[in-house]
C-alpha atoms as a PDB file:
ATOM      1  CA  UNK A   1      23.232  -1.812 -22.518  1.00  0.00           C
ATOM      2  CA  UNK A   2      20.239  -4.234 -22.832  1.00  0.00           C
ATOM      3  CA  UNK A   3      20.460  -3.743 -26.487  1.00  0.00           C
ATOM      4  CA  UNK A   4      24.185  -4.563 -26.790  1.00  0.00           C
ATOM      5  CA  UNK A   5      23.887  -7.547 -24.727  1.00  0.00           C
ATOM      6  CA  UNK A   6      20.346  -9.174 -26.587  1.00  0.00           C
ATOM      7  CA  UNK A   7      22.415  -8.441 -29.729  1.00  0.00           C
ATOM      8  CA  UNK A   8      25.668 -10.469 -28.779  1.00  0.00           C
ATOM      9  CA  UNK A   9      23.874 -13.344 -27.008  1.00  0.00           C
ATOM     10  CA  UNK A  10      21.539 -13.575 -30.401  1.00  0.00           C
ATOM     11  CA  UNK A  11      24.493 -13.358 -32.723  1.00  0.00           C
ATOM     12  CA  UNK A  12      26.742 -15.685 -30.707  1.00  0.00           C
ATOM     13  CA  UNK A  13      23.604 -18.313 -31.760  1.00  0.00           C
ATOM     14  CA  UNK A  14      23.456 -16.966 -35.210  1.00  0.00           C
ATOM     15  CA  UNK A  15      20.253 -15.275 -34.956  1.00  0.00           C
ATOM     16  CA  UNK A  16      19.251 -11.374 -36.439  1.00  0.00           C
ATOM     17  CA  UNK A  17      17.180  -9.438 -34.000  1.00  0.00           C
ATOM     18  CA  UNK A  18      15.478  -6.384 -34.774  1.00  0.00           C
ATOM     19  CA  UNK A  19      15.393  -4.570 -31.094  1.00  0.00           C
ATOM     20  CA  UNK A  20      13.502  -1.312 -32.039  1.00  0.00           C
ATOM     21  CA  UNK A  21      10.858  -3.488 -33.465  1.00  0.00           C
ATOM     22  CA  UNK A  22      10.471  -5.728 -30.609  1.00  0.00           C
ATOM     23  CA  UNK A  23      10.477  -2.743 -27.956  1.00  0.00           C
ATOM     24  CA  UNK A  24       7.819  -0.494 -30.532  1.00  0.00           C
ATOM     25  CA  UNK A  25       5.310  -3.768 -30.519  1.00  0.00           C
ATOM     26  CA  UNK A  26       6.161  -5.728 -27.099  1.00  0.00           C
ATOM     27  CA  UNK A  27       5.643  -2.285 -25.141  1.00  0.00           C
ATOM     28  CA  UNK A  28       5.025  -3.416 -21.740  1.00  0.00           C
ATOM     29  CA  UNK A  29       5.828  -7.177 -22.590  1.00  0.00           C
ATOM     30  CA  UNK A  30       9.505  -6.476 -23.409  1.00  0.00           C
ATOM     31  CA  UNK A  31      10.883  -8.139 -20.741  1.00  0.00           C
ATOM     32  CA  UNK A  32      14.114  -6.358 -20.164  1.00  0.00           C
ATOM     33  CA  UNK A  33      16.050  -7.617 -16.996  1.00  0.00           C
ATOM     34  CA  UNK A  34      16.696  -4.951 -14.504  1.00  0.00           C
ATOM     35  CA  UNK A  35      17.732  -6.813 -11.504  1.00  0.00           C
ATOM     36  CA  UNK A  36      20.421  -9.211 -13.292  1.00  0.00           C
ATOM     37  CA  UNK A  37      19.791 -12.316 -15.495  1.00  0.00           C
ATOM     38  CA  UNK A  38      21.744 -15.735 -15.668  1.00  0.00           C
ATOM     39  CA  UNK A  39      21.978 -17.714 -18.672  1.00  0.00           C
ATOM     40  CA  UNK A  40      20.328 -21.159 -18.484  1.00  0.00           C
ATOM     41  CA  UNK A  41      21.089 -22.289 -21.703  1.00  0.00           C
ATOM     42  CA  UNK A  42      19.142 -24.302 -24.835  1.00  0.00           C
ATOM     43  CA  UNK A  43      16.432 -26.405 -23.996  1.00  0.00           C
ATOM     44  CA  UNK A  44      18.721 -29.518 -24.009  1.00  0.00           C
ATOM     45  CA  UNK A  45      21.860 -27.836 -21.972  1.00  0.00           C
ATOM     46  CA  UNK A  46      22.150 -29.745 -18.574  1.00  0.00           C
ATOM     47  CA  UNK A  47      21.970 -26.206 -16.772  1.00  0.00           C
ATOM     48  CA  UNK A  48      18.516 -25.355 -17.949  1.00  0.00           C
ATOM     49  CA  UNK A  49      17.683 -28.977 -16.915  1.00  0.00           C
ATOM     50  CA  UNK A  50      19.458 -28.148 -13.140  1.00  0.00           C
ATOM     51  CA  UNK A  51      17.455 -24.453 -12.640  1.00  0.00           C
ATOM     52  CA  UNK A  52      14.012 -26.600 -14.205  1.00  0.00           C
ATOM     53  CA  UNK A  53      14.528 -28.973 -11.518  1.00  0.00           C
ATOM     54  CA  UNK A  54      14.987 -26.299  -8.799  1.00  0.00           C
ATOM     55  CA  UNK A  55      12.154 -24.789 -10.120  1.00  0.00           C
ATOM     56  CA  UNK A  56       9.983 -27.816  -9.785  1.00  0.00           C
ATOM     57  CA  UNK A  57      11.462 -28.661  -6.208  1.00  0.00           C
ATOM     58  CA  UNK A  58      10.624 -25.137  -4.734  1.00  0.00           C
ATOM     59  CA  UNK A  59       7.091 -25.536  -6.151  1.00  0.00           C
ATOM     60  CA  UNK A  60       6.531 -28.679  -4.735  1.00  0.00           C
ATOM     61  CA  UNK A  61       7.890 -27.902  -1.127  1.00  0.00           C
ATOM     62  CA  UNK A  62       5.349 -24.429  -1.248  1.00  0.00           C
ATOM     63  CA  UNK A  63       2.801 -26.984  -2.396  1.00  0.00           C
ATOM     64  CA  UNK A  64       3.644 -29.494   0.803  1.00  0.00           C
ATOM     65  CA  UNK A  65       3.298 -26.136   3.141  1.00  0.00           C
ATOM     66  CA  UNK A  66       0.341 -25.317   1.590  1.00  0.00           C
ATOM     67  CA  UNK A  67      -1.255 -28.818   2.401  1.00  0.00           C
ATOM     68  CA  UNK A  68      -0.464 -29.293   5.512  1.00  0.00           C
ATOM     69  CA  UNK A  69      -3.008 -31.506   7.652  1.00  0.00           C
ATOM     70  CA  UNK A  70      -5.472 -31.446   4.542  1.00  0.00           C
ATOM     71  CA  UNK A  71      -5.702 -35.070   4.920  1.00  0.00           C
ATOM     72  CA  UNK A  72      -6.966 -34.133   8.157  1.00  0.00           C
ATOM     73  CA  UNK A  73      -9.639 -31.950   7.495  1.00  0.00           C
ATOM     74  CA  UNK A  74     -13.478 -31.923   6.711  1.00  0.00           C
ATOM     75  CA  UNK A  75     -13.591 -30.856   3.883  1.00  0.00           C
ATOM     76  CA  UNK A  76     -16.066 -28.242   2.708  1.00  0.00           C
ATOM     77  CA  UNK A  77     -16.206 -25.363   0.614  1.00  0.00           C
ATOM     78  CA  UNK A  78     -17.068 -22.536   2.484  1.00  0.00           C
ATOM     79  CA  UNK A  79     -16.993 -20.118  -0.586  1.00  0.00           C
ATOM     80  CA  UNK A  80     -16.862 -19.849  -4.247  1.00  0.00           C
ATOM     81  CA  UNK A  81     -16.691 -17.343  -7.299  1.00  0.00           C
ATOM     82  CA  UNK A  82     -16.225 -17.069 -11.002  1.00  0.00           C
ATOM     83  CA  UNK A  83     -15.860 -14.069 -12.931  1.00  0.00           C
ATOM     84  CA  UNK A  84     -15.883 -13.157 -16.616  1.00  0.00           C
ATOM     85  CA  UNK A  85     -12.995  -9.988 -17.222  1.00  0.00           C
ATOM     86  CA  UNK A  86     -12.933  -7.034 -19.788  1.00  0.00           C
ATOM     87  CA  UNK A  87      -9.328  -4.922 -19.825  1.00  0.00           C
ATOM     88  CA  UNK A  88      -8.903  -2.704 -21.829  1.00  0.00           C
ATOM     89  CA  UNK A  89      -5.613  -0.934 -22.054  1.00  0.00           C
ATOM     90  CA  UNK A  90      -3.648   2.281 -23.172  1.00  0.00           C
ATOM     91  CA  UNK A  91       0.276   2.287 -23.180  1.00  0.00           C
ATOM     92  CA  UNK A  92       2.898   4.653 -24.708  1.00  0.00           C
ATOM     93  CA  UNK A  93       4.688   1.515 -26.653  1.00  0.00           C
ATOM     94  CA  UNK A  94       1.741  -0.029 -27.782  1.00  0.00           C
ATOM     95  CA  UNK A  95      -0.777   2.499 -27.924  1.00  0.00           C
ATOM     96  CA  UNK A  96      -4.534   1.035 -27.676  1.00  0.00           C
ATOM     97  CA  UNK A  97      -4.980  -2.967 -26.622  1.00  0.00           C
ATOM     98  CA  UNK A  98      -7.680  -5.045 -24.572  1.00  0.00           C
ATOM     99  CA  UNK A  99      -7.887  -8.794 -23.270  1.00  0.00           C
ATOM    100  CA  UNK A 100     -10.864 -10.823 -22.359  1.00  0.00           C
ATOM    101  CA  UNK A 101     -10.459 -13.636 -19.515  1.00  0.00           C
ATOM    102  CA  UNK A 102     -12.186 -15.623 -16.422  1.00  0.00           C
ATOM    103  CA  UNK A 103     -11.201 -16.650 -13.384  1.00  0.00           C
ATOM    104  CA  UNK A 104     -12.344 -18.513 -10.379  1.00  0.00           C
ATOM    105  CA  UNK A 105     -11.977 -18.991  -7.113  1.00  0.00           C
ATOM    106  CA  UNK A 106     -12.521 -21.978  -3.998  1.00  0.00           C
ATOM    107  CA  UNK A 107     -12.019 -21.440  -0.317  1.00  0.00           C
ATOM    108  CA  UNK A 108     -12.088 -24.344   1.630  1.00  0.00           C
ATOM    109  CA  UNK A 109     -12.893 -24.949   5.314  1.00  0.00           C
ATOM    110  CA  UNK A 110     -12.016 -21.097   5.705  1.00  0.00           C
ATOM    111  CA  UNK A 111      -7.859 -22.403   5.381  1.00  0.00           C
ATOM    112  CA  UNK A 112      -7.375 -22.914   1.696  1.00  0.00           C
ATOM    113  CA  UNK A 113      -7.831 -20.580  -1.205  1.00  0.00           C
ATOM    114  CA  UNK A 114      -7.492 -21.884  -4.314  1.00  0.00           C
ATOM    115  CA  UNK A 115      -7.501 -19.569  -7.791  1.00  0.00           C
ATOM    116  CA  UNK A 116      -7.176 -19.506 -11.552  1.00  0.00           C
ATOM    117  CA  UNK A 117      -7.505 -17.392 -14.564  1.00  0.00           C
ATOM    118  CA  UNK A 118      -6.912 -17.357 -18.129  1.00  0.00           C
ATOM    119  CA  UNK A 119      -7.050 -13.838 -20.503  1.00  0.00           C
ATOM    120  CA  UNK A 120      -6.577 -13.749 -24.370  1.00  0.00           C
ATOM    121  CA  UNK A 121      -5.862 -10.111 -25.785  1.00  0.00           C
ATOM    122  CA  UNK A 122      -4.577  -8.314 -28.557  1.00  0.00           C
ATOM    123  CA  UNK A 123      -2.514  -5.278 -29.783  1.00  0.00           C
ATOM    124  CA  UNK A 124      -1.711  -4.995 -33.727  1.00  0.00           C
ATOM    125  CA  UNK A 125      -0.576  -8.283 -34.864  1.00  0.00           C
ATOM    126  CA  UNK A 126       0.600  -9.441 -31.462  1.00  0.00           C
ATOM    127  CA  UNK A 127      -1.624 -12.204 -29.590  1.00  0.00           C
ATOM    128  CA  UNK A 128      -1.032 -12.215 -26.054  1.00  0.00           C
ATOM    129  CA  UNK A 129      -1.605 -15.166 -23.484  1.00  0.00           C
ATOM    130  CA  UNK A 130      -1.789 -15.042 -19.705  1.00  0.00           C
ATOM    131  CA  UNK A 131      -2.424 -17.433 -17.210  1.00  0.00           C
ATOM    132  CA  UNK A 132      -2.140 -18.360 -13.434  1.00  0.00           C
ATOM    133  CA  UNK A 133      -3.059 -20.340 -10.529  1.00  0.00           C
ATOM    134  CA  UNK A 134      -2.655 -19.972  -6.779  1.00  0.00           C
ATOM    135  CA  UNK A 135      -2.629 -21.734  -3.506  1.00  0.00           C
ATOM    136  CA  UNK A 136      -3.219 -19.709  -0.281  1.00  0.00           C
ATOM    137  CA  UNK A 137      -2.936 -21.395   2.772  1.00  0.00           C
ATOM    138  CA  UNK A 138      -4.049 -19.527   6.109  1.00  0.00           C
ATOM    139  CA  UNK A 139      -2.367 -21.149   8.994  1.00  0.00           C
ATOM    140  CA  UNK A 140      -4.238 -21.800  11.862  1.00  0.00           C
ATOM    141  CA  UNK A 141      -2.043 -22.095  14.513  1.00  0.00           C
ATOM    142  CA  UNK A 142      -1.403 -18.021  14.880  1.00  0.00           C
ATOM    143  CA  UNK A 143      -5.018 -17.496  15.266  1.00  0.00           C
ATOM    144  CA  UNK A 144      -3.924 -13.736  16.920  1.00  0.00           C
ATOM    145  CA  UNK A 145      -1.491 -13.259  14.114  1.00  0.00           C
ATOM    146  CA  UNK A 146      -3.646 -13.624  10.567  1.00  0.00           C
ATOM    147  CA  UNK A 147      -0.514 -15.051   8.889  1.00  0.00           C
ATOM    148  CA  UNK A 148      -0.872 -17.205   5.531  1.00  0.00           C
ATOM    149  CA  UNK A 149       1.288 -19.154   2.860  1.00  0.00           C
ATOM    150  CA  UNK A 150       0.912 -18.573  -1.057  1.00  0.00           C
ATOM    151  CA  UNK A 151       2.301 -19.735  -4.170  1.00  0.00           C
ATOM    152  CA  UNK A 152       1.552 -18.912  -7.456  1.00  0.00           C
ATOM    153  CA  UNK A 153       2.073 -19.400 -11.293  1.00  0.00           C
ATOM    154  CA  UNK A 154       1.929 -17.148 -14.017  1.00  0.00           C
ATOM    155  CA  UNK A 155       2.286 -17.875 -17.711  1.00  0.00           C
ATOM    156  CA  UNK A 156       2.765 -14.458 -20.361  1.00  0.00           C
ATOM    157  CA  UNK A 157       2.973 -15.862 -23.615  1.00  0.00           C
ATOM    158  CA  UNK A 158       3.422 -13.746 -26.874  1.00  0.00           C
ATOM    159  CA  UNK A 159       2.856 -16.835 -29.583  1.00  0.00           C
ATOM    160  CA  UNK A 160       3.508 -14.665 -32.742  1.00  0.00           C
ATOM    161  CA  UNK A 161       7.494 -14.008 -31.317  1.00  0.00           C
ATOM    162  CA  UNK A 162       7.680 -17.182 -29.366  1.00  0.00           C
ATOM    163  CA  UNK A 163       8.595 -15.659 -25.949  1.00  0.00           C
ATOM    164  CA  UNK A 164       7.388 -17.337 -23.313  1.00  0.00           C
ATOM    165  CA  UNK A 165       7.331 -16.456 -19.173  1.00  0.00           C
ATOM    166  CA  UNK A 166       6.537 -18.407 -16.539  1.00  0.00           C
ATOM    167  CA  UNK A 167       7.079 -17.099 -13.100  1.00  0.00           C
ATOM    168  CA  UNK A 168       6.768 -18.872  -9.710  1.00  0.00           C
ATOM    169  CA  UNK A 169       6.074 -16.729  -6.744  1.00  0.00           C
ATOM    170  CA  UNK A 170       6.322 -17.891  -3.383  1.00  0.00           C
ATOM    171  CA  UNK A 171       4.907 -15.674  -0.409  1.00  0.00           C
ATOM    172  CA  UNK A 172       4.443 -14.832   3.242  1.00  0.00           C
ATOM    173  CA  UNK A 173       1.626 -12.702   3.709  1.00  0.00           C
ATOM    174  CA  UNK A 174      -0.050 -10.670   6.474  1.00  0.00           C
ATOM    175  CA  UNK A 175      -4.078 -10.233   6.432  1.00  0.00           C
ATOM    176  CA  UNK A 176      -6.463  -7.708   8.583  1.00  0.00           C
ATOM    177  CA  UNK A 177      -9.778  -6.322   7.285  1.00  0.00           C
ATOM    178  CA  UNK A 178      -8.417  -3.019   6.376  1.00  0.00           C
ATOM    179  CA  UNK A 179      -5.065  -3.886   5.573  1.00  0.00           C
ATOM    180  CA  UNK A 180      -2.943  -6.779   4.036  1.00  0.00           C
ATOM    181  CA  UNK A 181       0.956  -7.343   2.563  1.00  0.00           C
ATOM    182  CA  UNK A 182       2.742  -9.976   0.547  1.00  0.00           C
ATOM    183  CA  UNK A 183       6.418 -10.365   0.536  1.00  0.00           C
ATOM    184  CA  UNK A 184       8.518 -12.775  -1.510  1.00  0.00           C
ATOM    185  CA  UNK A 185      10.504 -14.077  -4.260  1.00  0.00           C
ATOM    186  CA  UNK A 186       9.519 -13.984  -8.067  1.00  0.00           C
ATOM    187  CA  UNK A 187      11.506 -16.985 -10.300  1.00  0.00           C
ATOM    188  CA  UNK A 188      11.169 -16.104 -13.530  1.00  0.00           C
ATOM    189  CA  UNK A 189      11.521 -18.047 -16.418  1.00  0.00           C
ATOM    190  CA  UNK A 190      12.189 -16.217 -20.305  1.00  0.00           C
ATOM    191  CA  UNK A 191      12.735 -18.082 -23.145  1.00  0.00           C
ATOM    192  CA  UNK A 192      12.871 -16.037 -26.964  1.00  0.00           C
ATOM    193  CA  UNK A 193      13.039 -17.580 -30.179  1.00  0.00           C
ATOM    194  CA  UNK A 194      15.552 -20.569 -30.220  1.00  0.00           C
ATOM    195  CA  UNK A 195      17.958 -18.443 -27.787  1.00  0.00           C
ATOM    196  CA  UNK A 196      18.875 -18.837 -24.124  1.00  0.00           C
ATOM    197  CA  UNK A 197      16.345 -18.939 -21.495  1.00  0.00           C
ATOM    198  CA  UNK A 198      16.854 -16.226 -19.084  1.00  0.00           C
ATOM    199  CA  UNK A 199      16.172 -16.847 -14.968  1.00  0.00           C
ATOM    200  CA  UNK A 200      15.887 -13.816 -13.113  1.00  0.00           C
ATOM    201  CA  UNK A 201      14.981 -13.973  -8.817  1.00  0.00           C
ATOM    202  CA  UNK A 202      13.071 -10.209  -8.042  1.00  0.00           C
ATOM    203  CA  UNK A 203      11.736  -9.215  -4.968  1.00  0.00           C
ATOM    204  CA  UNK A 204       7.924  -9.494  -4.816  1.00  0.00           C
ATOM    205  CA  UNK A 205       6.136  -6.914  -2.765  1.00  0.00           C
ATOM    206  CA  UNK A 206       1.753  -6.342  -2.696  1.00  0.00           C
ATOM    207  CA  UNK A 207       0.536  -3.684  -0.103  1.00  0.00           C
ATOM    208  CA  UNK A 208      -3.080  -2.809  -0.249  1.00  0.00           C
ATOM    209  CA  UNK A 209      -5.279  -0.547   2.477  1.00  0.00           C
ATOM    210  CA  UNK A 210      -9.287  -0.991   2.609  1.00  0.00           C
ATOM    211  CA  UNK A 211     -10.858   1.916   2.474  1.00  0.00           C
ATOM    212  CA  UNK A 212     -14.220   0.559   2.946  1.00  0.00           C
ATOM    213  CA  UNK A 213     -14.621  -3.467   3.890  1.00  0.00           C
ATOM    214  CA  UNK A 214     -18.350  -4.702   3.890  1.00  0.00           C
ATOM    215  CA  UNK A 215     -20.083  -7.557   2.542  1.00  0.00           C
ATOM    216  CA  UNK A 216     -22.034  -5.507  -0.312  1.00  0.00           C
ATOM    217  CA  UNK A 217     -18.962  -2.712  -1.136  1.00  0.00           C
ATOM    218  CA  UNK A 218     -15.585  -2.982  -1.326  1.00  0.00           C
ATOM    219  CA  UNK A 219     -12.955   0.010  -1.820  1.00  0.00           C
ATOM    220  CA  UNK A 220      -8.954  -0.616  -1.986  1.00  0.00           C
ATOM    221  CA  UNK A 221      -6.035   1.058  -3.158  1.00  0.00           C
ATOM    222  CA  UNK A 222      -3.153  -1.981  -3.849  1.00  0.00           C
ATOM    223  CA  UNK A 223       0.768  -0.899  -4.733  1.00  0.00           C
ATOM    224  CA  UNK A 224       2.566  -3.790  -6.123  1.00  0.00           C
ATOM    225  CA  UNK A 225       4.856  -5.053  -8.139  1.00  0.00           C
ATOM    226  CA  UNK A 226       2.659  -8.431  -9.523  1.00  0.00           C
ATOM    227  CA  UNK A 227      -0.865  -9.271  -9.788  1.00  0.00           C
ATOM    228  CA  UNK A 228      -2.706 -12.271 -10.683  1.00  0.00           C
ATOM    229  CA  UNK A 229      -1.472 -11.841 -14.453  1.00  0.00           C
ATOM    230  CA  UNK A 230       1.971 -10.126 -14.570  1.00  0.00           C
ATOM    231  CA  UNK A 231       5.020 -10.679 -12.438  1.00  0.00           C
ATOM    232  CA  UNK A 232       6.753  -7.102 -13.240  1.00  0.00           C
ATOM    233  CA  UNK A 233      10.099  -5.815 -12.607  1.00  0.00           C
ATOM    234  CA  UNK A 234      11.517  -4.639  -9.229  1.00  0.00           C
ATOM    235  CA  UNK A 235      11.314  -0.903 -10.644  1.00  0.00           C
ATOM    236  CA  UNK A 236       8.041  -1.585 -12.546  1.00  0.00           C
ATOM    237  CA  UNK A 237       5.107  -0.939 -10.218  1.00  0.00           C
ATOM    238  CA  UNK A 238       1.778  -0.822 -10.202  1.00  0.00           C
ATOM    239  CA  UNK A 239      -0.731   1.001  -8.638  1.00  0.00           C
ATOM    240  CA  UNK A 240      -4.609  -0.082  -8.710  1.00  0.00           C
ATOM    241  CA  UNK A 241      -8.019   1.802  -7.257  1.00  0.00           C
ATOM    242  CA  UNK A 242     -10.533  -1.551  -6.681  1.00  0.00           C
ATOM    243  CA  UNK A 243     -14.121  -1.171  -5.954  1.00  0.00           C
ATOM    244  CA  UNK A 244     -16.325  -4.085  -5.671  1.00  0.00           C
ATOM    245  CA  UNK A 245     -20.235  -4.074  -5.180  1.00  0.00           C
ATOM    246  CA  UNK A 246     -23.272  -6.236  -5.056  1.00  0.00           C
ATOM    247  CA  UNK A 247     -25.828  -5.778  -7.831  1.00  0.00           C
ATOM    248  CA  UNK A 248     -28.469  -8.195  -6.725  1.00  0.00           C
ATOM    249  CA  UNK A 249     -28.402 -11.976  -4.721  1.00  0.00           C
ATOM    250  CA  UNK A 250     -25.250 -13.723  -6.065  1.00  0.00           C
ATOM    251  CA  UNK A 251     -23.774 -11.273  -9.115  1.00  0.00           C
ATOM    252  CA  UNK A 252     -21.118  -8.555  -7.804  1.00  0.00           C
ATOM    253  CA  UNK A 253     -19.405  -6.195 -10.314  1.00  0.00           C
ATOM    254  CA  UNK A 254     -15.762  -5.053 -10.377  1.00  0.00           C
ATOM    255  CA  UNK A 255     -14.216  -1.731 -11.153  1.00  0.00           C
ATOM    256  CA  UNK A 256      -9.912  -1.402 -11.247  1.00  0.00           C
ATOM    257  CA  UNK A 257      -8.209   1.910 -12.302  1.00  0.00           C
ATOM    258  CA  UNK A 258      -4.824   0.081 -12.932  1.00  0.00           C
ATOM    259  CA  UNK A 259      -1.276   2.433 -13.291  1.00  0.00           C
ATOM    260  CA  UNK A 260       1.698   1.067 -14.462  1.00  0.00           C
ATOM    261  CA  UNK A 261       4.839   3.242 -13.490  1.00  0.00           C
ATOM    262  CA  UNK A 262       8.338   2.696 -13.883  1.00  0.00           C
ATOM    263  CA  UNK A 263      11.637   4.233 -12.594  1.00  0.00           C
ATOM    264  CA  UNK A 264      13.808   4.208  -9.768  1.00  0.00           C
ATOM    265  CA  UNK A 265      14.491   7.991  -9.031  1.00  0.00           C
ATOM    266  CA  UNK A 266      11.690  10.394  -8.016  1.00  0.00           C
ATOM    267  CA  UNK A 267      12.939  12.561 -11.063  1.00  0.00           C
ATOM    268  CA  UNK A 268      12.711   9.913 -13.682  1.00  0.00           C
ATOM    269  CA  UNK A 269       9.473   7.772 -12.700  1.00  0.00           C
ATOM    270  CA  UNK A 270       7.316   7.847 -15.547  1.00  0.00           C
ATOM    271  CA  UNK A 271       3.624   6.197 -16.123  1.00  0.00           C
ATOM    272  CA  UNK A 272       3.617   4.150 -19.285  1.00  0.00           C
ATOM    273  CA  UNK A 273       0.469   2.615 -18.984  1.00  0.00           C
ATOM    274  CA  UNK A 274      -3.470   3.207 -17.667  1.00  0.00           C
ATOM    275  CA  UNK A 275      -5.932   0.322 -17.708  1.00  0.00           C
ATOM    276  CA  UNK A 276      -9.752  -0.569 -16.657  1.00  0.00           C
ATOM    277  CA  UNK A 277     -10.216  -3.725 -15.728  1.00  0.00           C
ATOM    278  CA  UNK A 278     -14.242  -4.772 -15.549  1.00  0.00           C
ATOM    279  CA  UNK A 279     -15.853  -8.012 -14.329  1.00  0.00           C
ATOM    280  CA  UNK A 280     -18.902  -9.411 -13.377  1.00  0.00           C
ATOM    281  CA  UNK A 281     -19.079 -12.618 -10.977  1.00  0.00           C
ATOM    282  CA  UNK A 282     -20.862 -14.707  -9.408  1.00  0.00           C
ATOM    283  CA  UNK A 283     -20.587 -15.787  -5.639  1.00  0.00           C
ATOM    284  CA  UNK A 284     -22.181 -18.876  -4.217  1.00  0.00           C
END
């Protein structure tokens, strides 16, 4: 079905696509809608301008939440982290691929997290480029209830076939020492070679249960359906074993066992993908 409707919407605009090429080489970066799509139009069409400018409005009003009494505060920066990143990756589509990244991190007056990352990989010919930034904001007025605000932004870019995602990802989330959720909305944002941009809402879900919580070790299992550098499908999971540990003073080291699984019936889940994910950072 996905085939037959790429293939009209490209030849209504006079383009040739070859679809078995793009789903061999994209493997998990074929973007193929599976909770419904609405056409935005060309970059110049006054509804791409319209959902752009809802876009924009619901990022701004997460970043008011987020802010609240800022202006208030003292402000100090109560931690701090950057991390250099190593992934490499094995897939059924695309076989063998890796990306290289870092990332950062800035918690202020214990209230505000703020985060960032950039990776650059590669598979074959195709260059891939990911990107995102966050805003946590922990409100202080449930003090028994450890309820917080997020937003993020993630950019997937494939340069070499000019498709482009951004994703904005507003959340409500729930954090105890040995357990925390995120629930929301993903807006996604795909736009392919001169055709129509695609905006798809999915449901955004993160569980995650600490096995171990202590300063120097760090042992979770997470089950979501986005991290820091994808926004997935609804029926595209993922399923992650984290370990983090103290070498010596400041440096840490990071360990994820990452499983990418798709499906919607118990009978037809299949894994596609198994990744490591290494880092090293430094805490200050």
């Amino acid at each position: 079905m996905f085939k037959c409707w790429l293939m009209k919407k490209y030849q209504s605009h006079g383009l040739k696509v070859n679809i078995q090429e793009w789903q061999l080489k994209l493997g998990r970066y074929c973007l193929i809608p599976r909770c419904g799509y609405s056409e935005v139009g060309n970059k110049t069409s006054p509804s791409m301008l319209r959902y752009w400018f809802v876009q924009r409005i619901i990022f701004s009003v997460c970043l008011f939440i987020i802010s609240v009494n800022i202006y208030s505060l003292n402000m100090e920066i109560t931690e701090a982290e950057a991390s250099f990143l190593l992934h490499p990756e094995y897939n059924s589509s695309m076989h063998f691929s890796w990306d290289a990244g870092i990332s950062a991190m800035i918690e202020i007056n214990k209230l505000l997290i703020l985060k960032g990352g950039i990776t650059i990989g590669q598979s074959w010919d195709i260059l891939a480029l990911d990107t995102y930034v966050s805003a946590e904001y922990r409100i202080p007025f449930f003090n028994f209830i450890p309820i917080s605000l997020k937003t993020a932004f993630i950019y997937n870019g494939l340069p070499s076939y000019k498709i482009n995602t951004s994703s904005l990802i507003p959340l409500a989330a729930l954090t105890w020492r040995y357990f925390d959720a995120s629930v929301g909305c993903k807006l996604r944002f795909t736009s392919f070679t001169e055709g129509p941009v695609l905006f798809e809402p999915i449901f955004a879900y993160s569980f995650a249960v600490n096995l171990y919580n202590a300063e120097n070790h760090l042992v979770r299992i997470v089950f979501a359906n986005y991290d820091d550098f994808t926004a997935n499908n609804l029926e595209a999971y993922i399923f992650k074993l984290q370990n983090r540990s103290r070498l010596t003073g400041n440096i840490y080291i990071s360990n994820e066992l990452k499983i990418d699984i798709s499906g919607n019936v118990w009978e037809l889940i299949s894994v596609y993908g198994i990744s490591y994910r290494i880092g090293v950072i430094y805490k200050w």
